[in-house]
Structure formats: structure tokens, C-alpha cells
C-alpha atoms as a PDB file:
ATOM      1  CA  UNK A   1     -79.213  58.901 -29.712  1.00  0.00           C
ATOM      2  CA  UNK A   2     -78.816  59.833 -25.974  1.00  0.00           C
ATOM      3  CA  UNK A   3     -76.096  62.409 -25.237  1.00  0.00           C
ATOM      4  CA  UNK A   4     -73.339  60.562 -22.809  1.00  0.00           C
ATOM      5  CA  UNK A   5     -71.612  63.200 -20.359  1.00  0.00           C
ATOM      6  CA  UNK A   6     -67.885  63.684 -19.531  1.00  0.00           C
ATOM      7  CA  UNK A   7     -66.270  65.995 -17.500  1.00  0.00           C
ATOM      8  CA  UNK A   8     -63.098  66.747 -19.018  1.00  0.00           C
ATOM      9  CA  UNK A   9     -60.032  68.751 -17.723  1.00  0.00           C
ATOM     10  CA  UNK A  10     -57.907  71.613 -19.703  1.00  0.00           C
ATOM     11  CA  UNK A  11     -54.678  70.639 -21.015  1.00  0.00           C
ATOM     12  CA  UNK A  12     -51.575  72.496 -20.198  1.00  0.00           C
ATOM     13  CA  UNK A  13     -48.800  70.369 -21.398  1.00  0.00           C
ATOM     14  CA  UNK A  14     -48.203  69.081 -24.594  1.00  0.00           C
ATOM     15  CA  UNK A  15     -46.246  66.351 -26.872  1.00  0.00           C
ATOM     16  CA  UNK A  16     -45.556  62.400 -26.146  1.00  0.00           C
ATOM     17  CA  UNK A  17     -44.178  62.643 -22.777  1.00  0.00           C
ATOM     18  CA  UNK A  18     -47.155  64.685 -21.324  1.00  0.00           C
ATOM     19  CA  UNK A  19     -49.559  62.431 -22.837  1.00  0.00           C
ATOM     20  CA  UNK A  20     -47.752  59.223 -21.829  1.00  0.00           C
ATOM     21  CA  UNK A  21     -48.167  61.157 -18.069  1.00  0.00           C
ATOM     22  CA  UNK A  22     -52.107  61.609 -18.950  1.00  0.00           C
ATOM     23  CA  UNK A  23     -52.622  58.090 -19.886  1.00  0.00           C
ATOM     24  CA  UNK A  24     -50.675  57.029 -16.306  1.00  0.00           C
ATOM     25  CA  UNK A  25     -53.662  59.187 -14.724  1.00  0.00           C
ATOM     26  CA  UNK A  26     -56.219  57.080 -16.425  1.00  0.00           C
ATOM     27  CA  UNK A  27     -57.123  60.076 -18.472  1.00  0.00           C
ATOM     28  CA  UNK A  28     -57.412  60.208 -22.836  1.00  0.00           C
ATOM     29  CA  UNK A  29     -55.838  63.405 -23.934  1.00  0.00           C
ATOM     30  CA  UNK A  30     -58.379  64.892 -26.838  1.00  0.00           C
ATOM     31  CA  UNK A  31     -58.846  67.813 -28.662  1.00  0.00           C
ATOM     32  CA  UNK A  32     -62.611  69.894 -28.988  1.00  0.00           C
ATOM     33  CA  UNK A  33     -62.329  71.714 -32.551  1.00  0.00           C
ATOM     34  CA  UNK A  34     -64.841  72.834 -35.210  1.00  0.00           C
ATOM     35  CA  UNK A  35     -67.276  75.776 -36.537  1.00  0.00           C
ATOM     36  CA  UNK A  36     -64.077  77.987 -36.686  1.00  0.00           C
ATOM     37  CA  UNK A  37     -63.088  77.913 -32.782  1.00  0.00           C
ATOM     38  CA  UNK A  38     -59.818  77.505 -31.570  1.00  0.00           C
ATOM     39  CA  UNK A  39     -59.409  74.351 -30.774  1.00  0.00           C
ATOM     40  CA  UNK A  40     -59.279  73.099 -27.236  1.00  0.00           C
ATOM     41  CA  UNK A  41     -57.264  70.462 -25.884  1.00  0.00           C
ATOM     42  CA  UNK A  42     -58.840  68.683 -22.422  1.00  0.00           C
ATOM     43  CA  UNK A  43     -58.366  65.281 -20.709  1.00  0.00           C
ATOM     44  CA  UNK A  44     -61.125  63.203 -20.541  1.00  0.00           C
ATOM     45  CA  UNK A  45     -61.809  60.525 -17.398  1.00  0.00           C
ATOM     46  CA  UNK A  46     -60.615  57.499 -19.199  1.00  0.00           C
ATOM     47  CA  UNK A  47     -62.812  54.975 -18.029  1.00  0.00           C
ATOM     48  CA  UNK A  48     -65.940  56.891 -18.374  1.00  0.00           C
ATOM     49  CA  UNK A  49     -64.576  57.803 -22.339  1.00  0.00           C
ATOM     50  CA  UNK A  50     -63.841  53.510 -23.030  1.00  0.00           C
ATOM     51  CA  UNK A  51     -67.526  52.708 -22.716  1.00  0.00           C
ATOM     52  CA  UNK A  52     -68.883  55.832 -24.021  1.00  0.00           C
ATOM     53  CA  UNK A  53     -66.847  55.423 -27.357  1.00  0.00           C
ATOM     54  CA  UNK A  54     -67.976  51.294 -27.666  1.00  0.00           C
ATOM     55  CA  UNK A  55     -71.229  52.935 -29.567  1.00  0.00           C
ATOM     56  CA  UNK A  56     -70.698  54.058 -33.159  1.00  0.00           C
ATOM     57  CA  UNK A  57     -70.534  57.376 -33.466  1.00  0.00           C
ATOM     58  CA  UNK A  58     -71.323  58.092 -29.520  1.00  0.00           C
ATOM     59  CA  UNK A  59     -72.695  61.844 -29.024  1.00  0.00           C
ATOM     60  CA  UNK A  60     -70.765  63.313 -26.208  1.00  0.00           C
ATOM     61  CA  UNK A  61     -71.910  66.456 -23.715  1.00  0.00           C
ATOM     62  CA  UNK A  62     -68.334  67.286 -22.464  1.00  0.00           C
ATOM     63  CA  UNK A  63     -67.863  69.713 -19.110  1.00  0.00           C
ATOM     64  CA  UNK A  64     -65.451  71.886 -19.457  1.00  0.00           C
ATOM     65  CA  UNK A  65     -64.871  75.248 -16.758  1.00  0.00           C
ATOM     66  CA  UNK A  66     -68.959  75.218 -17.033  1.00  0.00           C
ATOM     67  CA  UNK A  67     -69.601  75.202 -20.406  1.00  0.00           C
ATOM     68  CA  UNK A  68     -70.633  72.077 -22.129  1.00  0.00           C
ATOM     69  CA  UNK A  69     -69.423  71.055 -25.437  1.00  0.00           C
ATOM     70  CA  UNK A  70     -71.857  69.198 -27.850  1.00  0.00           C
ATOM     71  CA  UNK A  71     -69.330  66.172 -30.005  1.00  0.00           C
ATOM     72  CA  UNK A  72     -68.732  63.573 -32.019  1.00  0.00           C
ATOM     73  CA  UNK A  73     -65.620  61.408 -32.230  1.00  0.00           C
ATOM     74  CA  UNK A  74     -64.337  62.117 -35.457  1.00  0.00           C
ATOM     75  CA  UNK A  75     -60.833  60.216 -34.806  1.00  0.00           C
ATOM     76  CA  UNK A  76     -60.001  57.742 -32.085  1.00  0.00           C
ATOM     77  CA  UNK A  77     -56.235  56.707 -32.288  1.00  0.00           C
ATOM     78  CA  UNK A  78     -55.490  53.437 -30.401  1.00  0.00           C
ATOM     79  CA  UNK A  79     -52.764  51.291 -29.557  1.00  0.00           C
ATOM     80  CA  UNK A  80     -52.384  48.953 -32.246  1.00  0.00           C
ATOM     81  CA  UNK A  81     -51.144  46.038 -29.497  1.00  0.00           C
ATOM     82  CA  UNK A  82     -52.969  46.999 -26.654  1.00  0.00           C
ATOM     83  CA  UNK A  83     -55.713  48.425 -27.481  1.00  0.00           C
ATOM     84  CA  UNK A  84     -56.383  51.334 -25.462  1.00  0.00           C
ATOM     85  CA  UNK A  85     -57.681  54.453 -26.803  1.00  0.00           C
ATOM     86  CA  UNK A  86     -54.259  57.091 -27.294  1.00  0.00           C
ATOM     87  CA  UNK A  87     -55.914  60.424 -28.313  1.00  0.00           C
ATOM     88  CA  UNK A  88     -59.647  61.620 -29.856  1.00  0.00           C
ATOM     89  CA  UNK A  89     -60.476  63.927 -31.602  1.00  0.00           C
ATOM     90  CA  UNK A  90     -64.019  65.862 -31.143  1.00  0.00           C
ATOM     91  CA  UNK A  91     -65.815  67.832 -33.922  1.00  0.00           C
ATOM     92  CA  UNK A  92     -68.258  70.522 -32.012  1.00  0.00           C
ATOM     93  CA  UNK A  93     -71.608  69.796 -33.566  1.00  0.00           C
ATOM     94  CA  UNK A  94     -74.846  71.425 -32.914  1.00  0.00           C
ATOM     95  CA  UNK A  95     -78.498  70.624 -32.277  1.00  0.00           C
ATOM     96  CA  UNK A  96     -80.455  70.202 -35.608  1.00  0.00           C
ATOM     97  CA  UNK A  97     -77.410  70.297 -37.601  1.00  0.00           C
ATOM     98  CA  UNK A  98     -76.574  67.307 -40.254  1.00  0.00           C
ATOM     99  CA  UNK A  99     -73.221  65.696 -40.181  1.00  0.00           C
ATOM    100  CA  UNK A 100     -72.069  62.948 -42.540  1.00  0.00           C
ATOM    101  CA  UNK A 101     -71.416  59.311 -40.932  1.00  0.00           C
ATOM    102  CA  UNK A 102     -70.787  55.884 -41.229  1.00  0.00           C
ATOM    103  CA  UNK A 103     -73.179  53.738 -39.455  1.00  0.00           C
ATOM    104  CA  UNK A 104     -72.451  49.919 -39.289  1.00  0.00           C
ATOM    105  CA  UNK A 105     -74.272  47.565 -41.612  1.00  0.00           C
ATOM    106  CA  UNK A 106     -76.267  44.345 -39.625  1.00  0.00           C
ATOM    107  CA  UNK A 107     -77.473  41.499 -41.614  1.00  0.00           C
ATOM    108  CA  UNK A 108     -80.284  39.557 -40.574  1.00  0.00           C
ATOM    109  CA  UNK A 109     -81.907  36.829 -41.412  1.00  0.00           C
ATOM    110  CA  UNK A 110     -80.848  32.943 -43.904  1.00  0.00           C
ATOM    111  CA  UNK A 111     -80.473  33.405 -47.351  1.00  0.00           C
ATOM    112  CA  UNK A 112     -81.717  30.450 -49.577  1.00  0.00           C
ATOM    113  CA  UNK A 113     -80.589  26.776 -49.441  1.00  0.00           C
ATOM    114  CA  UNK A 114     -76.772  25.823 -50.749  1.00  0.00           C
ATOM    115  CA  UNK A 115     -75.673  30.155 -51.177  1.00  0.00           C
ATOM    116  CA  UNK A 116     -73.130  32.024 -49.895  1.00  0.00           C
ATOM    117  CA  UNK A 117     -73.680  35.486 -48.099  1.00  0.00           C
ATOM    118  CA  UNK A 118     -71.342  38.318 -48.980  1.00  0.00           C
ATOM    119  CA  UNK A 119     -71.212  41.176 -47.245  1.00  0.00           C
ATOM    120  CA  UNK A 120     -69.344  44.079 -49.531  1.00  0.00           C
ATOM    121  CA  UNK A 121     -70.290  46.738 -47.066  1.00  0.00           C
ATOM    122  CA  UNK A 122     -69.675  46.387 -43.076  1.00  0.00           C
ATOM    123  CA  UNK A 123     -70.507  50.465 -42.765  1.00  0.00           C
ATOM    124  CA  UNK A 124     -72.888  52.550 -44.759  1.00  0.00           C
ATOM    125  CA  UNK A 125     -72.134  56.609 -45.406  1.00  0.00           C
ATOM    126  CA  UNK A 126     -74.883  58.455 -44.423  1.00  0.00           C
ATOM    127  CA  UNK A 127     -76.073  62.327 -43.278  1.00  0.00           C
ATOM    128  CA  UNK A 128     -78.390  62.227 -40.054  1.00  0.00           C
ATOM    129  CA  UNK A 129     -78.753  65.581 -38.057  1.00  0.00           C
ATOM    130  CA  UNK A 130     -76.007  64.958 -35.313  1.00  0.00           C
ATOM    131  CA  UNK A 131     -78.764  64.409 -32.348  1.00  0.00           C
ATOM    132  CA  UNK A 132     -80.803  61.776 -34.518  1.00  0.00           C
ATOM    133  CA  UNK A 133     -77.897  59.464 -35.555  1.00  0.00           C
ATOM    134  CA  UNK A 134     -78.721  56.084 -36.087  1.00  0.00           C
ATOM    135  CA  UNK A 135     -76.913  53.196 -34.296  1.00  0.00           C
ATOM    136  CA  UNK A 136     -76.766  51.049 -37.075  1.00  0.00           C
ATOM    137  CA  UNK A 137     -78.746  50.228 -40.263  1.00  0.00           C
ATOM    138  CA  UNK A 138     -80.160  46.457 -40.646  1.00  0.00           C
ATOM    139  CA  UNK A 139     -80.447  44.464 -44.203  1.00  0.00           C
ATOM    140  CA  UNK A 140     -82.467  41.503 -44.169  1.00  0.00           C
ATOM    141  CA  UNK A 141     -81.083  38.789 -46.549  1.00  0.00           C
ATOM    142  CA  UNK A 142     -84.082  36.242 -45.582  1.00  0.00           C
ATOM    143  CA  UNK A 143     -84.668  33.450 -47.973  1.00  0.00           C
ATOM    144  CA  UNK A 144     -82.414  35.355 -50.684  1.00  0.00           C
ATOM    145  CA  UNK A 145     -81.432  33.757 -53.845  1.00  0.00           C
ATOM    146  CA  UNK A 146     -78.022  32.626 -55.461  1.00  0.00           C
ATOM    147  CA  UNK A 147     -77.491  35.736 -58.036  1.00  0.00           C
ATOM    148  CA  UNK A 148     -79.580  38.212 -55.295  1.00  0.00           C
ATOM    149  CA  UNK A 149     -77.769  41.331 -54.716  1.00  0.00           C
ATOM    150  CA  UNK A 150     -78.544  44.471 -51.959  1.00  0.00           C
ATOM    151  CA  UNK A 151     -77.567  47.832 -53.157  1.00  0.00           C
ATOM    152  CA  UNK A 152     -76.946  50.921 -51.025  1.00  0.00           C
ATOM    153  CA  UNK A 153     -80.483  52.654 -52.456  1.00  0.00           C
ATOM    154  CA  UNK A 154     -81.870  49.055 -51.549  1.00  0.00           C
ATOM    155  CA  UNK A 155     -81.119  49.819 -47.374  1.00  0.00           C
ATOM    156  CA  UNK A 156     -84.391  51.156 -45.669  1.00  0.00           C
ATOM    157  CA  UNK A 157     -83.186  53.920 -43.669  1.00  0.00           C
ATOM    158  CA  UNK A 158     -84.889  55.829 -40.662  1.00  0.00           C
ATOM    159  CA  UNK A 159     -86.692  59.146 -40.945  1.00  0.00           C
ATOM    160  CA  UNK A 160     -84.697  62.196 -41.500  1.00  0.00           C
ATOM    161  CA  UNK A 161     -81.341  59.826 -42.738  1.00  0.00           C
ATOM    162  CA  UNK A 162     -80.542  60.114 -46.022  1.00  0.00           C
ATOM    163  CA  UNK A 163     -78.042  58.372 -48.142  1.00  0.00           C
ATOM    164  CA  UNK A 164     -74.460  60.091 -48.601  1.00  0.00           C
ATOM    165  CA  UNK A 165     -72.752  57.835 -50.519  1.00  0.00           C
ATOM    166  CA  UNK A 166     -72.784  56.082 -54.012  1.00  0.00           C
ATOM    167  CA  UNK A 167     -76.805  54.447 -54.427  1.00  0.00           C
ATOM    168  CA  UNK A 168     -75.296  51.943 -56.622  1.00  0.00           C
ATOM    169  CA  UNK A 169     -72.843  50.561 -54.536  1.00  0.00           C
ATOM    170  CA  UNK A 170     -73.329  46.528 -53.398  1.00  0.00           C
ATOM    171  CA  UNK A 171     -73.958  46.156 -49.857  1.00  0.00           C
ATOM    172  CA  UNK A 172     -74.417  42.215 -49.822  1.00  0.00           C
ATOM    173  CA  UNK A 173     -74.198  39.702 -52.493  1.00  0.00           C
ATOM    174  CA  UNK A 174     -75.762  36.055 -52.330  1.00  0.00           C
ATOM    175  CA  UNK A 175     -73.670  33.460 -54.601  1.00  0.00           C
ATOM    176  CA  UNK A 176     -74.078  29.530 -54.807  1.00  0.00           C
ATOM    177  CA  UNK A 177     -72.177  27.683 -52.528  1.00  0.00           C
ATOM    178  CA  UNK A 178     -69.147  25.537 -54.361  1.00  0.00           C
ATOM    179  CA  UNK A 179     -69.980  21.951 -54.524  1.00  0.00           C
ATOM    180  CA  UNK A 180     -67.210  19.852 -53.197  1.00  0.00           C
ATOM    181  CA  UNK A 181     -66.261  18.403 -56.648  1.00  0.00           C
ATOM    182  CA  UNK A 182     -66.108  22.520 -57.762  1.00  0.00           C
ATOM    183  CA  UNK A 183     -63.992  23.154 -54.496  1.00  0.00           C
ATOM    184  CA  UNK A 184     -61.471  20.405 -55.577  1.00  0.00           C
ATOM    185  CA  UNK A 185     -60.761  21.732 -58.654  1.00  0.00           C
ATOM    186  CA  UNK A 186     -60.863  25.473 -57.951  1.00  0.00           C
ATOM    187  CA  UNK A 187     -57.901  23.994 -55.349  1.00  0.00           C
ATOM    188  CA  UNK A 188     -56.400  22.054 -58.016  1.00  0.00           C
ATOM    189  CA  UNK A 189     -55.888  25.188 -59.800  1.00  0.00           C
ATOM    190  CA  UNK A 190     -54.828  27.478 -57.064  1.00  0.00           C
ATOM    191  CA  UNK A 191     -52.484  24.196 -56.914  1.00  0.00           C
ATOM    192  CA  UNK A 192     -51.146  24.417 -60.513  1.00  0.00           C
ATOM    193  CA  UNK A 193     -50.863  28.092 -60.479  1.00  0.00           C
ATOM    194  CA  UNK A 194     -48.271  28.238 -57.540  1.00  0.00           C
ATOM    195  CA  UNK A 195     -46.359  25.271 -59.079  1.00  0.00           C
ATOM    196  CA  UNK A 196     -47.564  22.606 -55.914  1.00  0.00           C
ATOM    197  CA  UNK A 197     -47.333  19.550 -57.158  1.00  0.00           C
ATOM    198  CA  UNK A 198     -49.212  16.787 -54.657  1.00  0.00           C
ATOM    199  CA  UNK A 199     -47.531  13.364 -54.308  1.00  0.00           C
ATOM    200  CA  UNK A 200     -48.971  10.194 -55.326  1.00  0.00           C
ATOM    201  CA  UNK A 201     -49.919   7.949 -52.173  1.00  0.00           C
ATOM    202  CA  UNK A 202     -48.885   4.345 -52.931  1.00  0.00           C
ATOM    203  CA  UNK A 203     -51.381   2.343 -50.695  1.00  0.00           C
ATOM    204  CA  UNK A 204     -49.417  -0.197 -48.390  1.00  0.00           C
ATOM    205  CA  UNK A 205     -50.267  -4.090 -47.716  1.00  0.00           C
ATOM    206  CA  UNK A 206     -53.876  -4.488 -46.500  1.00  0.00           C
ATOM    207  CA  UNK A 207     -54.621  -0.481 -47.057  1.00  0.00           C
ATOM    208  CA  UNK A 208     -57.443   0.573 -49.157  1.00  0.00           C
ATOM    209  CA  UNK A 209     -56.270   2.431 -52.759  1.00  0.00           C
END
């Protein structure tokens, strides 16, 4: 994964109202911490920081006072409305050193005729030396069966990723599809269960029953 660059700016000033004032400057106020350094709260050019942080788990080179700062976003807070990003947070990482991640899951591919494609897993937990990070992991589900299942240990990673989490666990799971007689009377139930009772439709004069 290519390193993206940012030149960030110390921070000074501290709490809501300084970084309400940050954000006004089309700056994100973020913190630099790990490997037992003091943490380091900078600015970063907010612009620059949007697009950077649109790639799953983005490696950032951030200049700071001449020394650069080798991250990953660990934590990006945003505005639950709006959207933009509020704060991140940065864990220092180094070169040939393996960090845990989660990478997003792709499907690819058309399962069988008349099934249904699950997907149980959108991201996948896995430990990648923080330079070699892959952007995503892929899972075909071409020509897949009803009763077909993908498990994590299943997923073909890349060289030098490993799996973090549980082996077992279902990424995707292919089902039948309903037929339409099944999906009336799976509704009919739902129906019965929360007491909905339909009305009988008395066919007017010259209307078909």
C-alpha cells in the first residue's frame, strides 16, 4: 500500500471550542500516539486527510517540525449528520512491523440459479505487516449452490497476511430463494404473529372475484 503524505501542524489549544475553531480552518484535529511516546496532538489539512482516509486502512507519512510520522487510522470520529470527519486518531507503526486489521470483504461473481447470497461478513480480521496491508480481500461465490457456505479459513489471502480471527467463522452463505407460494405464507405468519388480520375483498358488479 502506497504511503499518502500530510503535513500536519502542532496543537496548542485544546477541548470542543478549539476544535470547533480547527474544523472552521478546514483542518481535522488528531492525535499521533503509540510504541510508548507521548502522544502528540497536530492538525491535519482537512481536505488532503478526506480523500486520504476514503481507503481502508490508508497508511499515512505525516510532517511534523521535520520529522515524519509513519500511521494508521486507528479511530476516525465523524459527524453522525454531516458527515465530516471530527477527530482521528493515529497509531505510530513501523516498517516491517505486523498490525492487526480489518480489511473489507468483496464478493464476486453469480451464485447458482433460484439462491440467495448472504453475506455474514462485510470485513475480515487479519495481521499484515503495516506497509503490506491489503486493500481488500475478494470471495468468489460463482455458480455456488443453495446449502454452499464460505468460511473465514475458506478466503485466499495474499502473501505475508495471515488470518487473525476465528477460521470457522461464515463469511457468505448461499440459501434457496423463497418461492412465491413460500413467501405468502412465511407473510401470513409474520401476519398471525403480530395479530394483523387482512380484510376480505367483496368483489363489486362486473369485477373479477
Amino acid at each position: 500500500m502506497a504511503e499518502t503524505k500530510l503535513t500536519a501542524e502542532a496543537r496548542t489549544s485544546f477541548g470542543k471550542g478549539a476544535a470547533r475553531s480547527i474544523r472552521r480552518a478546514d483542518k481535522i484535529p488528531a492525535v499521533i500516539y503509540g510504541h510508548g511516546e507521548a502522544p502528540i496532538h497536530v492538525a491535519l489539512p482537512g481536505h488532503a486527510t478526506m480523500i486520504a482516509l476514503r481507503a481502508s486502512n490508508a497508511l499515512l507519512s505525516v510532517e511534523l517540525d521535520g520529522a515524519s510520522h509513519l500511521v494508521l487510522p486507528k479511530d476516525v470520529q465523524r459527524d453522525p449528520i454531516k458527515g465530516f470527519i471530527e477527530h482521528v486518531d493515529l497509531l505510530v507503526v513501523r516498517r516491517g512491523e505486523k498490525v492487526t486489521v480489518e480489511v473489507p470483504v468483496h464478493l464476486e461473481g453469480e451464485a447458482g440459479p433460484e439462491t440467495v447470497v448472504q453475506q455474514e461478513l462485510t470485513t475480515l480480521s487479519v495481521e499484515a505487516e503495516a506497509t503490506h496491508i491489503p486493500e481488500s480481500v475478494t470471495v468468489s461465490v460463482e455458480g455456488l449452490a443453495a446449502g454452499s457456505h464460505v468460511a473465514a479459513s475458506d478466503i485466499s489471502l495474499p502473501e505475508g497476511v495471515s488470518l487473525a480471527g476465528d477460521a470457522e467463522q461464515l463469511v457468505v452463505v448461499v440459501t434457496a430463494a423463497a418461492s412465491a407460494a413460500q413467501a405468502e405464507a412465511e407473510l401470513e405468519a409474520a401476519e398471525a404473529e403480530a395479530g394483523i388480520v387482512r380484510e376480505e375483498h367483496t368483489p363489486v358488479e362486473g369485477e373479477e372475484a
